[in-house]
Protein backbone atom coordinates (compact mmCIF):
# COMPACT_ATOMS: atom_id res chain seq x y z
CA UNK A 1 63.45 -50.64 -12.84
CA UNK A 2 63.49 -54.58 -12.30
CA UNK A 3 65.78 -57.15 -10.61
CA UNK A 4 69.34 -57.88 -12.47
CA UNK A 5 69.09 -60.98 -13.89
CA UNK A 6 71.56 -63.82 -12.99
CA UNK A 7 71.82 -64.86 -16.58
CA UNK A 8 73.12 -61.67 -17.30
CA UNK A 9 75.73 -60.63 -15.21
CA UNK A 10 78.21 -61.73 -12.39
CA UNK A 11 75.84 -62.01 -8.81
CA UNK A 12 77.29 -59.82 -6.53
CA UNK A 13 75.48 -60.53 -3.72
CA UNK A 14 76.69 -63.63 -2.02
CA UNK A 15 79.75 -61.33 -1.30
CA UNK A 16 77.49 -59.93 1.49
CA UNK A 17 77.50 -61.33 5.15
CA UNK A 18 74.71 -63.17 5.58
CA UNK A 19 72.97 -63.73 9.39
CA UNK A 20 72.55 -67.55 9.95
CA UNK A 21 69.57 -68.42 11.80
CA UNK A 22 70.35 -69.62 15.26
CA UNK A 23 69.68 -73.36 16.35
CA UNK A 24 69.71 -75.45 19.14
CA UNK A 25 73.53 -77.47 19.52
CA UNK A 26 73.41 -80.93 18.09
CA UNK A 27 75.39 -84.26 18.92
CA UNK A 28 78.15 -84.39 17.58
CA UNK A 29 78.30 -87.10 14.39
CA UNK A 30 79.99 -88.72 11.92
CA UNK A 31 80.26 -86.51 9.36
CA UNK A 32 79.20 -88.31 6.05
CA UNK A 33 79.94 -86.95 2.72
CA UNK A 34 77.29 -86.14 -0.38
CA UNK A 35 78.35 -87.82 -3.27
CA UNK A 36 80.35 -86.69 -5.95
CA UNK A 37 78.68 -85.88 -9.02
CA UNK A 38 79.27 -88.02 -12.26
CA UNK A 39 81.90 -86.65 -14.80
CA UNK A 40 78.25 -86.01 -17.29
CA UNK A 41 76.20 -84.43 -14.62
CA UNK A 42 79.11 -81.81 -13.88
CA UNK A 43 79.54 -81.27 -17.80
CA UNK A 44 75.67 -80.76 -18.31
CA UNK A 45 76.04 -78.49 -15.27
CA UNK A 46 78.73 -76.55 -16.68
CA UNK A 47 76.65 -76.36 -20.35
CA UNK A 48 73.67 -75.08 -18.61
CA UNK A 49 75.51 -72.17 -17.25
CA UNK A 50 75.26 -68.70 -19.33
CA UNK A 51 78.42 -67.97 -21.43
CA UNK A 52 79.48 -64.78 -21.05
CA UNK A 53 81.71 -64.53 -23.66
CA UNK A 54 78.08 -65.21 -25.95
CA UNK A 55 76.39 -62.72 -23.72
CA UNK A 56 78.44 -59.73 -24.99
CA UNK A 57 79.87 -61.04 -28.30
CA UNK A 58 78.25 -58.05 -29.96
CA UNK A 59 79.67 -55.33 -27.58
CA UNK A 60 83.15 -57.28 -27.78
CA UNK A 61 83.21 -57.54 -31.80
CA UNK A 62 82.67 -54.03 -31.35
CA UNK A 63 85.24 -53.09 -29.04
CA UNK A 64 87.75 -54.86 -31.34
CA UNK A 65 86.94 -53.47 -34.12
CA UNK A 66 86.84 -49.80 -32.47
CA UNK A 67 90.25 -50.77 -30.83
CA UNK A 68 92.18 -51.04 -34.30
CA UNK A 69 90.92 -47.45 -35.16
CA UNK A 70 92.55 -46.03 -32.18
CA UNK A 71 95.70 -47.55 -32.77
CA UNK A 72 96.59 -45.78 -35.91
CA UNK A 73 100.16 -43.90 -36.10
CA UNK A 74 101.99 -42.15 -38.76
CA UNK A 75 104.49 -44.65 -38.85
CA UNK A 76 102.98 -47.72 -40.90
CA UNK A 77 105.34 -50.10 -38.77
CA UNK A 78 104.45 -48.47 -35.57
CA UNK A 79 101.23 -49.66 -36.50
CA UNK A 80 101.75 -52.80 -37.29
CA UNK A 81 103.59 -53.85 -34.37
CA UNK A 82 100.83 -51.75 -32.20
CA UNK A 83 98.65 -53.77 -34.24
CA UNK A 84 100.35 -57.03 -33.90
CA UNK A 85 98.82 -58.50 -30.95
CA UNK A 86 95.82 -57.74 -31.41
CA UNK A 87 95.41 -59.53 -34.95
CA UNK A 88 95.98 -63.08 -33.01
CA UNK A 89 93.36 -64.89 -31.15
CA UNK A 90 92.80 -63.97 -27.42
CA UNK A 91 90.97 -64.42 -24.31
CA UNK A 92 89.64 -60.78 -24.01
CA UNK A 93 89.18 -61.50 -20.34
CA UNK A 94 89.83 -57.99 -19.21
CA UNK A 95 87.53 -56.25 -21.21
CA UNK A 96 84.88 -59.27 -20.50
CA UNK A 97 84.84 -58.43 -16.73
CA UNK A 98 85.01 -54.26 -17.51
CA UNK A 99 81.36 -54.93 -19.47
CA UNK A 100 80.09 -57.93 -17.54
CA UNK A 101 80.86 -55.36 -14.58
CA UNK A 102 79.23 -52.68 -16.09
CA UNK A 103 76.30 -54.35 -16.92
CA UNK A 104 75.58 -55.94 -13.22
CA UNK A 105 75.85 -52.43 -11.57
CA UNK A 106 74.50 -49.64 -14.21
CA UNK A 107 71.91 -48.23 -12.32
CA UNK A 108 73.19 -49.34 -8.74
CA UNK A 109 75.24 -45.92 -8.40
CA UNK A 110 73.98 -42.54 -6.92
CA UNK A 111 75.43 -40.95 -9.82
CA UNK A 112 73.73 -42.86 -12.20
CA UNK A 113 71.35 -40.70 -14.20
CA UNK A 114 73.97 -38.26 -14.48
CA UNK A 115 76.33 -40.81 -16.05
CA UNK A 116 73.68 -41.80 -18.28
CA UNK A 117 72.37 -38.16 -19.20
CA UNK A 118 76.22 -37.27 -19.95
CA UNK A 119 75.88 -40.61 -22.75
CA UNK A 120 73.30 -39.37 -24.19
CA UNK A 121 73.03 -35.65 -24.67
CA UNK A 122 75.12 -33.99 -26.85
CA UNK A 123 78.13 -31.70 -25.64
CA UNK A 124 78.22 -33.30 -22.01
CA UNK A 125 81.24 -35.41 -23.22
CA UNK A 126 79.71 -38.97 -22.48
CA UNK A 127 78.70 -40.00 -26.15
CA UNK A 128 80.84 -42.52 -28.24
CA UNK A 129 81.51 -39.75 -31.20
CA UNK A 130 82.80 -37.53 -28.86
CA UNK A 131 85.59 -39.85 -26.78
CA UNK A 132 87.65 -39.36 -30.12
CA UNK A 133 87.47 -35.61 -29.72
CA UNK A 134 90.85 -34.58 -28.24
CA UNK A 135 90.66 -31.82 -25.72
CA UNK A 136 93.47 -29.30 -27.19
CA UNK A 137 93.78 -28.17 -30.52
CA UNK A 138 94.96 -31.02 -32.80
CA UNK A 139 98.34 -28.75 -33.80
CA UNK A 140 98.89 -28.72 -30.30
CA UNK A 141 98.65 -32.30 -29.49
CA UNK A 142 100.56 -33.49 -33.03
CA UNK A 143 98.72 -36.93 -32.71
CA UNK A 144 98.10 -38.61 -35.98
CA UNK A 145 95.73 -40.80 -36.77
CA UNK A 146 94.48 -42.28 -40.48
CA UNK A 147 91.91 -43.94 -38.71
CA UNK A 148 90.27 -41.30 -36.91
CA UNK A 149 88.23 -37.84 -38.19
CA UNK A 150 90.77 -35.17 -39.49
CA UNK A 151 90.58 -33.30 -36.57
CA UNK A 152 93.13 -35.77 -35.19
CA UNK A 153 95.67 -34.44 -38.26
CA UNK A 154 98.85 -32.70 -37.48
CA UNK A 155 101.30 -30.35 -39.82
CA UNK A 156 99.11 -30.25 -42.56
CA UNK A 157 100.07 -26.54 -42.22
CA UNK A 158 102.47 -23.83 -40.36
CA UNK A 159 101.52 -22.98 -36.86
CA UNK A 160 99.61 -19.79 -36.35
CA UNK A 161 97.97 -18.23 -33.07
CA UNK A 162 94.05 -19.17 -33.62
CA UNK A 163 91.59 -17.65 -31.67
CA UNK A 164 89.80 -20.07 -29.18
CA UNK A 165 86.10 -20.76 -30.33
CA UNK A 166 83.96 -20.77 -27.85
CA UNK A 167 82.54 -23.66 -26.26
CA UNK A 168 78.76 -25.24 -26.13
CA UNK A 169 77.00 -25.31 -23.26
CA UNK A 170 74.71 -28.95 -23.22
CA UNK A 171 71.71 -28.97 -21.56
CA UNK A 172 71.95 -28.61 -17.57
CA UNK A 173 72.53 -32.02 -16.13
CA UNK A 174 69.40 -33.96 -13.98
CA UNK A 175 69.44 -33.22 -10.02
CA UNK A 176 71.72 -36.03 -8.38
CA UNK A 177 69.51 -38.69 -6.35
CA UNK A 178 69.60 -39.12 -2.78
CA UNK A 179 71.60 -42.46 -1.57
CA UNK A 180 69.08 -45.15 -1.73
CA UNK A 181 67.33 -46.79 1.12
CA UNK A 182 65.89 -49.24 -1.05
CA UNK A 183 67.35 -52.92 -0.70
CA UNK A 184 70.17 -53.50 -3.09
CA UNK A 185 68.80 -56.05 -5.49
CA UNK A 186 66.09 -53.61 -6.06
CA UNK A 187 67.07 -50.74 -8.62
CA UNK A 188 69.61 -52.41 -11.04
CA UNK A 189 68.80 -51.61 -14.41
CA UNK A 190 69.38 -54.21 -17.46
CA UNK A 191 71.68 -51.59 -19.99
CA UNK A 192 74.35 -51.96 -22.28
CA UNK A 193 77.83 -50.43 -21.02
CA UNK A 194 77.75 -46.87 -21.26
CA UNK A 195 80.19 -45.55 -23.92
CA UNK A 196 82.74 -44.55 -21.59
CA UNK A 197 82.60 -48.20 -19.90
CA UNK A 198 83.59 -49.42 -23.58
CA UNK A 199 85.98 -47.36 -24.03
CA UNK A 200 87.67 -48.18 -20.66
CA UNK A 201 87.86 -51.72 -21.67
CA UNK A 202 89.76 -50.72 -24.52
CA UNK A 203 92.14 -48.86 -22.58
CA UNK A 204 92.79 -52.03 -19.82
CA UNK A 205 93.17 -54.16 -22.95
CA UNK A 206 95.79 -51.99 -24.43
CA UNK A 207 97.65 -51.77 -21.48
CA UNK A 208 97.83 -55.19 -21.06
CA UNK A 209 99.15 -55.95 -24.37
CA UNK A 210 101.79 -53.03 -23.83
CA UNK A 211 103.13 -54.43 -20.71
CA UNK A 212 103.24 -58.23 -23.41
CA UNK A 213 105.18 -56.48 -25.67
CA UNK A 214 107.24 -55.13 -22.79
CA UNK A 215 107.87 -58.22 -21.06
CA UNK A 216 108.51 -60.17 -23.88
CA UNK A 217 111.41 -58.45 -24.58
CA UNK A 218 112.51 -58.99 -20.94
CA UNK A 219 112.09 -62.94 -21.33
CA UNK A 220 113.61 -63.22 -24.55
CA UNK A 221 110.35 -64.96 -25.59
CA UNK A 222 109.91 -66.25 -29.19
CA UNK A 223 106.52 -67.20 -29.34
CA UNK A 224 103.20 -65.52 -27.87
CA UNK A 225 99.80 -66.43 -28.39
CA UNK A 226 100.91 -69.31 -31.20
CA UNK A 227 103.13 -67.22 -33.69
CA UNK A 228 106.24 -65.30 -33.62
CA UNK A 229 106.53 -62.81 -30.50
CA UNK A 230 106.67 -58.94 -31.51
CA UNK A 231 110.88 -58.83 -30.65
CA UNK A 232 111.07 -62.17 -32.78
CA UNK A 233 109.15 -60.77 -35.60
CA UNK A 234 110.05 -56.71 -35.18
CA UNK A 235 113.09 -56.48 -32.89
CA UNK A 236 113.24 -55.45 -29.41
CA UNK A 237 113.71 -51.82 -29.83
CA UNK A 238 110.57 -51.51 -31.88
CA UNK A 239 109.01 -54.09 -29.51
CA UNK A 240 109.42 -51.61 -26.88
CA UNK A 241 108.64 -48.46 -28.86
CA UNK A 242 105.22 -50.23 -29.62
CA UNK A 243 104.56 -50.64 -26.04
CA UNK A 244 105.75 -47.46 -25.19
CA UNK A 245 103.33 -45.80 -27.81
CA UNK A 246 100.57 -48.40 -26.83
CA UNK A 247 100.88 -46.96 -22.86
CA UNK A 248 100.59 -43.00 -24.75
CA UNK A 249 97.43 -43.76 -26.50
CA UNK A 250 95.74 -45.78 -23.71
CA UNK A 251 96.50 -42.25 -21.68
CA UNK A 252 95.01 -39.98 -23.59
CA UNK A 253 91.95 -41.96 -24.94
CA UNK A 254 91.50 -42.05 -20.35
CA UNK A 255 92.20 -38.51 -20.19
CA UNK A 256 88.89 -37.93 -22.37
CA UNK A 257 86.80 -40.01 -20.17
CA UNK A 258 86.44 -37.21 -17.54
CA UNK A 259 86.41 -38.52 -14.40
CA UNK A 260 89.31 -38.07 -12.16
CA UNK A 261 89.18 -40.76 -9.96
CA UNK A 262 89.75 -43.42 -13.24
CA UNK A 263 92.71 -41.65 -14.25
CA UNK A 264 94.32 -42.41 -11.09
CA UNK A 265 92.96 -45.54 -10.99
CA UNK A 266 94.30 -47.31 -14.52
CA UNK A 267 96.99 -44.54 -13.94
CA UNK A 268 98.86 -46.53 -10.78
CA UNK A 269 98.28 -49.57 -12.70
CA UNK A 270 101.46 -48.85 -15.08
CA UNK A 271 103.16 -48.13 -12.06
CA UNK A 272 101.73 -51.73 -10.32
CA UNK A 273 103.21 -53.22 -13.44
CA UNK A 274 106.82 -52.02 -13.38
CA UNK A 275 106.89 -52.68 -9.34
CA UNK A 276 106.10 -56.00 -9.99
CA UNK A 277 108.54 -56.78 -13.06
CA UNK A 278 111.14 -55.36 -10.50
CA UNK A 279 109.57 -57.58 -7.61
CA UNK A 280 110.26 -60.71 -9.72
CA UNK A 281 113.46 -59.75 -10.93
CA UNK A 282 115.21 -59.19 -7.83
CA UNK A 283 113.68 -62.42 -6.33
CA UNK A 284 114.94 -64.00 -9.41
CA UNK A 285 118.32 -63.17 -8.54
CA UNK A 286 117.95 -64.29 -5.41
CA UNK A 287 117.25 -67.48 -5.92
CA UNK A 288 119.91 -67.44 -8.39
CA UNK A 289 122.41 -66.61 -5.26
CA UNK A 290 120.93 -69.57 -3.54
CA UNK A 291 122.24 -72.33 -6.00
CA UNK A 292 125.51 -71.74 -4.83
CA UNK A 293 126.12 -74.15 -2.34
CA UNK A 294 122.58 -73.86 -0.44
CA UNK A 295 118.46 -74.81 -1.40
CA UNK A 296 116.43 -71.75 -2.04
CA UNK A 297 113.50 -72.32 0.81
CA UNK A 298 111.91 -68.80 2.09
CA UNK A 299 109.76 -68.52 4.61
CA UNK A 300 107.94 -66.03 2.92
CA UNK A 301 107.95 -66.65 -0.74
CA UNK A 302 104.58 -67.63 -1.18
CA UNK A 303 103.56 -63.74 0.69
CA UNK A 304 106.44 -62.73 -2.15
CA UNK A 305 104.37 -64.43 -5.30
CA UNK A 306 100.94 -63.49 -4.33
CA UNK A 307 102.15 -59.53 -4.07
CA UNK A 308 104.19 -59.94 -7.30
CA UNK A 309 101.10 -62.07 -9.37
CA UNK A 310 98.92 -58.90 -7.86
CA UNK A 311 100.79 -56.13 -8.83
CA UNK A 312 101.50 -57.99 -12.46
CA UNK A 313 97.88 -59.53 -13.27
CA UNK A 314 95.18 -58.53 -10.61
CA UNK A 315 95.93 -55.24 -10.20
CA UNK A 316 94.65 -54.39 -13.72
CA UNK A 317 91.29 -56.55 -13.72
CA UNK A 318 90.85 -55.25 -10.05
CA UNK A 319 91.30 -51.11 -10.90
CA UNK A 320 89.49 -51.53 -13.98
CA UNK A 321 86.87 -53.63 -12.61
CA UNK A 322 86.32 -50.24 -9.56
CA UNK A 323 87.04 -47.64 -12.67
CA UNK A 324 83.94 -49.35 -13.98
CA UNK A 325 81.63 -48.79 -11.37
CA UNK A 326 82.87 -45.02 -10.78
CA UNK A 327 81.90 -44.50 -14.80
CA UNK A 328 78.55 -45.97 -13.33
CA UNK A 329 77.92 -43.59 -11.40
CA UNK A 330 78.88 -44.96 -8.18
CA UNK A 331 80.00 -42.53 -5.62
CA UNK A 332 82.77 -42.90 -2.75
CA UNK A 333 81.36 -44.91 0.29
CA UNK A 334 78.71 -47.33 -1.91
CA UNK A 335 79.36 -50.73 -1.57
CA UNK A 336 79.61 -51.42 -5.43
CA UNK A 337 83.08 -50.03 -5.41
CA UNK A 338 84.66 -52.48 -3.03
CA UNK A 339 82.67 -55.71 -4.21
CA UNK A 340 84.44 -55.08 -7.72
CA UNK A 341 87.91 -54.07 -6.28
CA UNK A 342 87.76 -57.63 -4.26
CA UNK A 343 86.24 -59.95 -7.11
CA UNK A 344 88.71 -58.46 -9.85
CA UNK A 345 91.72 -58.71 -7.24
CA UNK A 346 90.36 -62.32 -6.56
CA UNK A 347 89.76 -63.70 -10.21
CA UNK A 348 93.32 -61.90 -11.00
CA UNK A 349 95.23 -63.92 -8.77
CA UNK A 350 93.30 -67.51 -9.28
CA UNK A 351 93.78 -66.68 -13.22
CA UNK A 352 97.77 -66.58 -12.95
CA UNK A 353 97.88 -69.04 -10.44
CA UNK A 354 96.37 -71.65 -12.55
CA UNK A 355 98.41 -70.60 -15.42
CA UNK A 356 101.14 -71.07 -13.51
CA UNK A 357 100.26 -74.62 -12.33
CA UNK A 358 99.64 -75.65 -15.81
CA UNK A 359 103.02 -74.50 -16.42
CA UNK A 360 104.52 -76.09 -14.26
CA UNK A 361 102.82 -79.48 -14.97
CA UNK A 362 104.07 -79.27 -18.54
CA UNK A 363 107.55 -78.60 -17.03
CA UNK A 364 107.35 -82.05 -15.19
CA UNK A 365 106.19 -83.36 -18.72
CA UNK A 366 109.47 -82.12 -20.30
CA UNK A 367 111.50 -83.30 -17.22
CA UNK A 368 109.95 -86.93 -18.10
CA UNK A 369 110.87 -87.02 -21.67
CA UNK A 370 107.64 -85.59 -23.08
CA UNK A 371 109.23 -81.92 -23.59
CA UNK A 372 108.70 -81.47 -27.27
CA UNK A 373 105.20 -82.00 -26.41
CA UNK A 374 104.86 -79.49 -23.83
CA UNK A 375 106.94 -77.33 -25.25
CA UNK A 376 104.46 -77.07 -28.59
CA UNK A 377 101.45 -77.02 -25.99
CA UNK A 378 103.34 -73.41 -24.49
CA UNK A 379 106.13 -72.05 -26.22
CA UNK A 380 106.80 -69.51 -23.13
CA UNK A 381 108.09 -72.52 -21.11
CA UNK A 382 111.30 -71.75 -21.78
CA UNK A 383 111.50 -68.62 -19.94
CA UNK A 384 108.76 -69.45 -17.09
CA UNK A 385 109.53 -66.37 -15.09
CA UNK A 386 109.59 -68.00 -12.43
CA UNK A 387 106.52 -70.30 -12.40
CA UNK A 388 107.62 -72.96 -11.94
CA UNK A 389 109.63 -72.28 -8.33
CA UNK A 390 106.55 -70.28 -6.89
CA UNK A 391 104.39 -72.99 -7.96
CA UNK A 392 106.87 -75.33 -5.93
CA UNK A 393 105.96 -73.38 -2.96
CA UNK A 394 109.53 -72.98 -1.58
CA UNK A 395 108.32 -76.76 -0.23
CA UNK A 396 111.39 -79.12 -0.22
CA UNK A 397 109.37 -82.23 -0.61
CA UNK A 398 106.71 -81.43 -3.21
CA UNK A 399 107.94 -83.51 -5.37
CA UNK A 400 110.65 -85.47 -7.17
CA UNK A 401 111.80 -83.22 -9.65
CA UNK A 402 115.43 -82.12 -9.47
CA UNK A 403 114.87 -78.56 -7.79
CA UNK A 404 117.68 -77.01 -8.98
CA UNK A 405 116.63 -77.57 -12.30
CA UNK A 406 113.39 -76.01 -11.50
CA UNK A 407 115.06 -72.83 -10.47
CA UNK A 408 116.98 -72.26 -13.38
CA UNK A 409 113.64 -72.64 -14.71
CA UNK A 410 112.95 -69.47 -13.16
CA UNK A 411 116.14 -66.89 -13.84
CA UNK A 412 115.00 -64.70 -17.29
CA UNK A 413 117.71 -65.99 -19.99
């Protein structure tokens, strides 16, 4: 075992109270100020920083290309519009921080060689082969797949009472380890993600795109990610019945990971989701009501957003980020488990915030005569969800736009 490298993986550690040596009081002084770095020196600094996204490129071509298997129906347009999504260029972030997760804490976890025994010998239920293996008899679950091994096939003949076969036994697992005493930095381990970490990515990812193709229909958006939006291109009852069939696969391919405590994880997410499509909805309205004859200003509206942006964004990077570390290995009480829960929670909410600011700034772009420009830059302006009043702050004086234009900018057409 050897230290985790810092080119290879998120550094945990700084999330850790540190003891600051104690020191005589000083005089109080002027403060003065370092200087800013030049525009160069902060690009150079920013070049000279690993890229994740180069770090794991072969674990993430791999995960696409695995992901299109799973998504396989009898239906050829089911499949396409399952499909459709993931054809078009994206960010991947979710899956990025599941493996760049995985990576900085394999090893970390009490539970740890068992994890990585279960990946490796056969009929413990941890190898990549057998996460496509469903768990009832293939005419019971009537699941089919072109993609996957025939055992996946369904009424390719009449139902008949089989006899069970009966099961192999794998090899009896490794003792579990003691919690370590040693310091923390001291027994990570530089691995790949374990199969069932990859195959959790792929489940976050395809939740995420189901709750797209769900809200897209909600907005009324025509465009996503450049082209055509799956209701523009499929309709909205198809858009839905490709989410809704995205959200069935994702829940079996987590049933077959075998660990409890990530099903209820990536389980409450759906239910984060639809809280906080509910959350915004009703605030919508809302501040619809308060165009009539008054200025929408709520004391707590910024509490309001930051709930709402968790339970729509963060909560997924933050569950899946925890489900990680439990498919480490890491047991209830270990430090792991929080650090991930906070830093995915964290990153969730900066992510949307931003998005939301740079929203918002190409709003004030089309308020200033600039709005076929903006509006090519992001198509979803039109139905900002509310982005651009939450980035306003509920603030009467942050700026000169005409607010109640910005509200209407809000309501779902």
């Amino acid at each position: 075992m050897r230290l985790c490298p810092v080119s290879r993986s998120i550094s945990l550690f700084h999330f850790l109270p540190q003891r600051r040596p104690y020191s005589t009081p000083r005089v109080a002084q002027k403060p003065t100020h370092a200087p800013r770095p030049s525009s160069a020196e902060a690009i150079l600094a920013l070049k000279s920083r690993p890229d994740p996204y180069l770090l794991l490129k072969p674990q993430l071509d791999h995960l696409r290309e695995k992901l299109l298997k799973l998504l396989g129906s009898a239906h050829p347009t089911l499949t396409d519009i399952a499909k459709y999504y993931f054809l078009h260029p994206s960010k991947q972030l979710r899956p990025l921080l599941i493996l760049l997760f995985s990576r900085a804490t394999n090893g970390l976890g009490t539970d740890w060689d068992l994890k990585k025994w279960a990946a490796e010998c056969e009929g413990a239920g941890g190898r990549a082969e057998e996460l496509d293996r469903p768990l009832s008899r293939p005419d019971v679950l009537n699941d089919w797949n072109p993609s996957m091994p025939d055992h996946t096939a369904s009424f390719a003949s009449v139902f008949s009472l089989i006899p069970p076969r009966p099961l192999k036994h794998p090899l009896p697992p490794p003792p579990r380890r003691l919690a370590s005493s040693e310091p923390l930095a001291m027994v990570a381990q530089d691995t790949d993600p374990l199969p069932t970490q990859t195959r959790l990515a792929q489940i976050v990812e395809m939740i995420h795109v189901a709750s797209l193709l769900h809200d897209d229909v909600i907005d009324g958006a025509d465009l996503r990610r450049g082209a055509a939006s799956a209701p523009a291109a499929f309709g909205n009852k198809y858009a839905i019945l490709g989410g809704d069939f995205l959200l069935g696969r994702a829940s079996v391919a987590l049933s077959r990971l075998g660990e409890s405590e990530v099903v209820e994880l990536i389980a409450s997410v759906i239910t984060n989701l639809v809280e906080g499509e509910i959350l915004q909805m009703n605030k919508v309205a809302q501040q619809g009501a308060a165009l009539v004859g008054a200025s929408y200003v709520g004391g707590d509206s910024w509490n309001v957003y930051l709930k709402k942006t968790y339970l729509k964004t963060a909560s997924l990077m933050a569950k899946g980020a925890r489900a990680a570390v439990v498919l480490g290995g890491a047991r209830e009480g270990e430090v792991w488990k929080e650090v991930e829960d906070a830093y995915g929670r964290n990153v969730g909410i900066a992510f949307q915030v931003l998005t939301h600011i740079y929203m918002f700034c190409l709003f004030v772009l089309s308020m200033t005569g600039s709005y076929p420009v903006a509006r090519r830059r992001c198509p979803r302006l039109r139905v900002g969800r509310g982005c651009a009043r939450k980035a306003w702050g509920g603030r009467p004086t942050a700026g000169a736009c005409d607010r109640s234009s910005v509200v209407r900018m809000g309501r779902t057409p």
